[in-house]
Every structure is written in C-alpha cells, then in structure tokens.
C-alpha atoms as a PDB file:
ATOM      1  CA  UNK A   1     106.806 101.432 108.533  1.00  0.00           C
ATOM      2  CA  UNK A   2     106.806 105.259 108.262  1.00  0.00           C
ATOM      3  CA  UNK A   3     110.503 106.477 107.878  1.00  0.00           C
ATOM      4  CA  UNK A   4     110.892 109.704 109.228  1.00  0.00           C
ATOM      5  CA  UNK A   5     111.825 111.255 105.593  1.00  0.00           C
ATOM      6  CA  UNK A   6     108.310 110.320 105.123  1.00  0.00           C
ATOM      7  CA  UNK A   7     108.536 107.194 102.922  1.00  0.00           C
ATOM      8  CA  UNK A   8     106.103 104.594 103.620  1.00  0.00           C
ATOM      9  CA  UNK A   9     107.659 100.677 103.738  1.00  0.00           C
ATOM     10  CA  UNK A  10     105.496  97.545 103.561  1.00  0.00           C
ATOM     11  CA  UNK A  11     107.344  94.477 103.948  1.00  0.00           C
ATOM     12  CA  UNK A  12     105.889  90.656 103.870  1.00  0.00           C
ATOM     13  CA  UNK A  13     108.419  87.924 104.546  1.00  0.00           C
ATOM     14  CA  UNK A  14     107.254  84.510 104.535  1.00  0.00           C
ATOM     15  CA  UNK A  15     109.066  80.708 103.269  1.00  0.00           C
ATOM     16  CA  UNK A  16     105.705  79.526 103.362  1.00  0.00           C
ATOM     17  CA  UNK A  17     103.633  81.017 100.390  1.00  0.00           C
ATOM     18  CA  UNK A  18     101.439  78.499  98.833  1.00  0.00           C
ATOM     19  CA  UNK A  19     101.029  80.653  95.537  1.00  0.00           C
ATOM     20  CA  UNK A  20     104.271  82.079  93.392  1.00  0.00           C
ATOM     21  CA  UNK A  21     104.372  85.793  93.813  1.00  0.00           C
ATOM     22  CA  UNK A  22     107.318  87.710  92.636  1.00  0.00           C
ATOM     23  CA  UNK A  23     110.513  87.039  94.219  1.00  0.00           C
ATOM     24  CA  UNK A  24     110.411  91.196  94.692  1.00  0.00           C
ATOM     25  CA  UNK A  25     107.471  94.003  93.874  1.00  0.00           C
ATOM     26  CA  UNK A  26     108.861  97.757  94.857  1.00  0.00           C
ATOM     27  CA  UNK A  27     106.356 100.399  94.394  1.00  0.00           C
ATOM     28  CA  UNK A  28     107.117 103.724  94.454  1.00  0.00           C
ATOM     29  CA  UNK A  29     105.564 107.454  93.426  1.00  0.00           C
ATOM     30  CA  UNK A  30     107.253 107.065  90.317  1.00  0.00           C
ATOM     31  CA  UNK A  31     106.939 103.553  89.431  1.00  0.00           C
ATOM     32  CA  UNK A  32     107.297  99.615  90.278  1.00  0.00           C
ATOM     33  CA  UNK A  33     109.676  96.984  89.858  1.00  0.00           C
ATOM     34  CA  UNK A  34     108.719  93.257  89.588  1.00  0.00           C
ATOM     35  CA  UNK A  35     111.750  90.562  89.745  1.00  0.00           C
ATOM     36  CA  UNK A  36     110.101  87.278  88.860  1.00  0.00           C
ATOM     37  CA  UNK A  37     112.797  84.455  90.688  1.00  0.00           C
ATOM     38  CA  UNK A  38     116.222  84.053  91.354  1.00  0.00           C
ATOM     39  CA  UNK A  39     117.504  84.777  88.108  1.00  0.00           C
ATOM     40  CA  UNK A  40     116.200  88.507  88.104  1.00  0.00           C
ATOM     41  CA  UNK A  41     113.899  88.281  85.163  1.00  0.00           C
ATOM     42  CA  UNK A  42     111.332  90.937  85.505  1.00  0.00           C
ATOM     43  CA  UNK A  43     110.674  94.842  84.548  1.00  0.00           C
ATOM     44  CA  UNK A  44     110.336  98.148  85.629  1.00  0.00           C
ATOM     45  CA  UNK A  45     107.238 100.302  85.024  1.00  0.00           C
ATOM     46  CA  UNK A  46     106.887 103.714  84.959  1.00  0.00           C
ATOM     47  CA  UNK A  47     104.558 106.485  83.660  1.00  0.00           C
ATOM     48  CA  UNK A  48     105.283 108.075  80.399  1.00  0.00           C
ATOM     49  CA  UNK A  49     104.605 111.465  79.727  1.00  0.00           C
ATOM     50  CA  UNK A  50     101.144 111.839  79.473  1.00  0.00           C
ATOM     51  CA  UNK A  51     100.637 110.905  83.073  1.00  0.00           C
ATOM     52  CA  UNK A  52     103.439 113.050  84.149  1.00  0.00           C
ATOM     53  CA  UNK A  53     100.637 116.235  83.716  1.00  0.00           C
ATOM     54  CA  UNK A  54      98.105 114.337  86.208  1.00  0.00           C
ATOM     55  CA  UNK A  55      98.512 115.799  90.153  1.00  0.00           C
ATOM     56  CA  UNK A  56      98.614 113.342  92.612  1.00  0.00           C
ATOM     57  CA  UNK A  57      96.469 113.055  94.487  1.00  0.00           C
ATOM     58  CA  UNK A  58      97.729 110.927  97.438  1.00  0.00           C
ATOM     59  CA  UNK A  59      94.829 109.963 100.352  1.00  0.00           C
ATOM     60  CA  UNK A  60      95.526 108.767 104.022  1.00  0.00           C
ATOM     61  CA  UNK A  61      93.584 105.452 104.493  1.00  0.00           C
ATOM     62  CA  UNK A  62      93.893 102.780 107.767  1.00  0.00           C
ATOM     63  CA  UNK A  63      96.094 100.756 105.772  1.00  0.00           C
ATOM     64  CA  UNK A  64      98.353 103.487 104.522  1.00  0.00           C
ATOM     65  CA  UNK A  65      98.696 105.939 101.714  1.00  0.00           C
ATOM     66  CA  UNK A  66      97.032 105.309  98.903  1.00  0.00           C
ATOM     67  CA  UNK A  67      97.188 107.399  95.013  1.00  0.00           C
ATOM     68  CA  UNK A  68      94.394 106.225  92.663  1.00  0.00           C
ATOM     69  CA  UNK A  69      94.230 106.420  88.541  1.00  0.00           C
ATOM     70  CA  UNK A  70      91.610 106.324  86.126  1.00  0.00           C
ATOM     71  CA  UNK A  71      92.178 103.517  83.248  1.00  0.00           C
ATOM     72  CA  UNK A  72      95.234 104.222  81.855  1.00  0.00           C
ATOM     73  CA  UNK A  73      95.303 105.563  78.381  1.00  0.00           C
ATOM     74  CA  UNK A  74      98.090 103.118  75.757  1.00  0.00           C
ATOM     75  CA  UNK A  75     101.393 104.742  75.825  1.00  0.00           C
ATOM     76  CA  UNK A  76     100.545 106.073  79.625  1.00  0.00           C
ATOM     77  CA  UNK A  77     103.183 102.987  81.047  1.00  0.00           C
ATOM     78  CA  UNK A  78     106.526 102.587  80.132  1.00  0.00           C
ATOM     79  CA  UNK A  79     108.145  99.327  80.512  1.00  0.00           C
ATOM     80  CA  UNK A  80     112.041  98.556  80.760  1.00  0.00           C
ATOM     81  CA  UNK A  81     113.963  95.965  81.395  1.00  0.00           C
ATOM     82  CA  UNK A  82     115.822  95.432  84.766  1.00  0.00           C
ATOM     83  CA  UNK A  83     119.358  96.295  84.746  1.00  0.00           C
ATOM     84  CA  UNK A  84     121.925  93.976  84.871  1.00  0.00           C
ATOM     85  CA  UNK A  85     124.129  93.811  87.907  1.00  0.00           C
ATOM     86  CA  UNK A  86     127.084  92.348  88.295  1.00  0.00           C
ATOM     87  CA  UNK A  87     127.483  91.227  92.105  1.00  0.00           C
ATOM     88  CA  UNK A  88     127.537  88.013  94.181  1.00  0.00           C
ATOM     89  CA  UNK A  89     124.418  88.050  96.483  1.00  0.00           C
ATOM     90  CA  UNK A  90     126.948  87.743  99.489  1.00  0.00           C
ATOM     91  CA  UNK A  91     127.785  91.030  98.762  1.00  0.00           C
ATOM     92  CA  UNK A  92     124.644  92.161  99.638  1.00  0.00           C
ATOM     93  CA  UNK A  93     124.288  90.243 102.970  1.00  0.00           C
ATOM     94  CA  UNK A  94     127.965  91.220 104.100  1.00  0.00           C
ATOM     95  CA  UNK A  95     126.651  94.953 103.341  1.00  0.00           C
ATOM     96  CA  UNK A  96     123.328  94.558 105.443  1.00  0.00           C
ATOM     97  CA  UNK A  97     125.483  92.780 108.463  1.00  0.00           C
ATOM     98  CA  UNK A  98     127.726  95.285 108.289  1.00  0.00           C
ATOM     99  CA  UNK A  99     125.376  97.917 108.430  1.00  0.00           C
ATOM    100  CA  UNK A 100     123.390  96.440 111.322  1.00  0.00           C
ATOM    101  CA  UNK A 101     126.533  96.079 113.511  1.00  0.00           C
ATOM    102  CA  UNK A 102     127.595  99.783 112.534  1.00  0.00           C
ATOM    103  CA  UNK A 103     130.310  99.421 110.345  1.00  0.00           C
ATOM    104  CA  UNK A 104     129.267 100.698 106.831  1.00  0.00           C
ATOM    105  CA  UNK A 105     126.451 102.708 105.302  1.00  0.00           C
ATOM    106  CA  UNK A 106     123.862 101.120 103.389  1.00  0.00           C
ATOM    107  CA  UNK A 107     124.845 100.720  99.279  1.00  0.00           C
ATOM    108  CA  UNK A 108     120.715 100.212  98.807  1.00  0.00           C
ATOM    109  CA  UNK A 109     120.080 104.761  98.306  1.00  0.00           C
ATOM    110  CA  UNK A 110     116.864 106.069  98.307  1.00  0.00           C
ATOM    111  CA  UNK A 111     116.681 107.487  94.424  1.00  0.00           C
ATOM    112  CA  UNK A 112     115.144 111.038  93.925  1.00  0.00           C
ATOM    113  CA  UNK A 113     115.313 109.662  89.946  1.00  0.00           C
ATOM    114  CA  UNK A 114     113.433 112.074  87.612  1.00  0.00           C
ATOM    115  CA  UNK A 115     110.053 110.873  85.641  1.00  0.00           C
ATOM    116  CA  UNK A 116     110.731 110.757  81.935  1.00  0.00           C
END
C-alpha cells in the first residue's frame, strides 16, 4: 500500500505458516524492529553514526522501493532492546474497532524519531 504521505506498507497475514517467522518485522528508513512471539522478546536496529553520513539512495523497483548498503562496517548497527509496555492486548483491538467504526483516532503514530 502507498499512503498518500508517501509511506510504503507491506503487510502478510497468514495462520498458516509452515516455518516460524517473527511474530512482527517493521522496517523503516531509519531502522527495524523484530518481536520474536507473544511475549515481545525481540530488538530494535538502527544505524549508528557512521551510516548516518551515507545519502540514500532510495530506487523504484516493480515490487516497491528499495535502499541498498554496502557490507556494513562493526559499530555501523545499533541494537536496543524493545520497550516495555504496559497494556492488555484488548486495548489495542478496542482501539482499532473503534477507529474503523469512527469513533477514535488511531494511538499507533507515525514517528518522525531522529537517527542517533
């Protein structure tokens, strides 16, 4: 999907995957996320400074955008631990009905975060 702010969304939804993948991988221009399962182990990656200097250099294929790296030099990732949330996952679901029917805004926000 191609939001009109210009974001690109791929989304795969499937109960039938024959191989564990994480439970959720979110790419972005400034980093990914992997959550492993249920129990929200996983990590968040981003560039460090060193790649910070690098342009990008973002090319329009068939299958969607696409932004390309040499290796990465050590210390050129950054990994963190997720951050711990305190929430029931109904919260979630009563936010996304609610949203769909028109009576709340989304609390999932687009972040404009700043690279490191």
């Amino acid at each position: 999907m191609k939001m009109e702010s210009g974001i690109t969304v791929h989304l795969e939804l499937s109960t039938y995957i024959l191989e564990y993948q994480p439970r959720w991988l979110v790419a972005g221009d400034k980093g990914t996320m992997i959550v492993k399962n249920f129990a929200c182990d996983g990590s968040i990656y981003r560039t460090g400074k060193l790649l910070e200097k690098l342009p990008p250099k973002i090319t329009e294929t068939e299958a969607g955008p696409t932004r390309q790296f040499a290796p990465v030099p050590p210390g050129g990732i950054i990994t963190e631990d997720l951050p711990k949330i305190e929430s029931a996952w109904i919260d979630f679901y009563r936010n996304v009905d609610a949203v769909l029917n028109g009576r709340a805004e989304s609390k999932i926000k687009i972040c404009r975060c700043k690279p490191y």
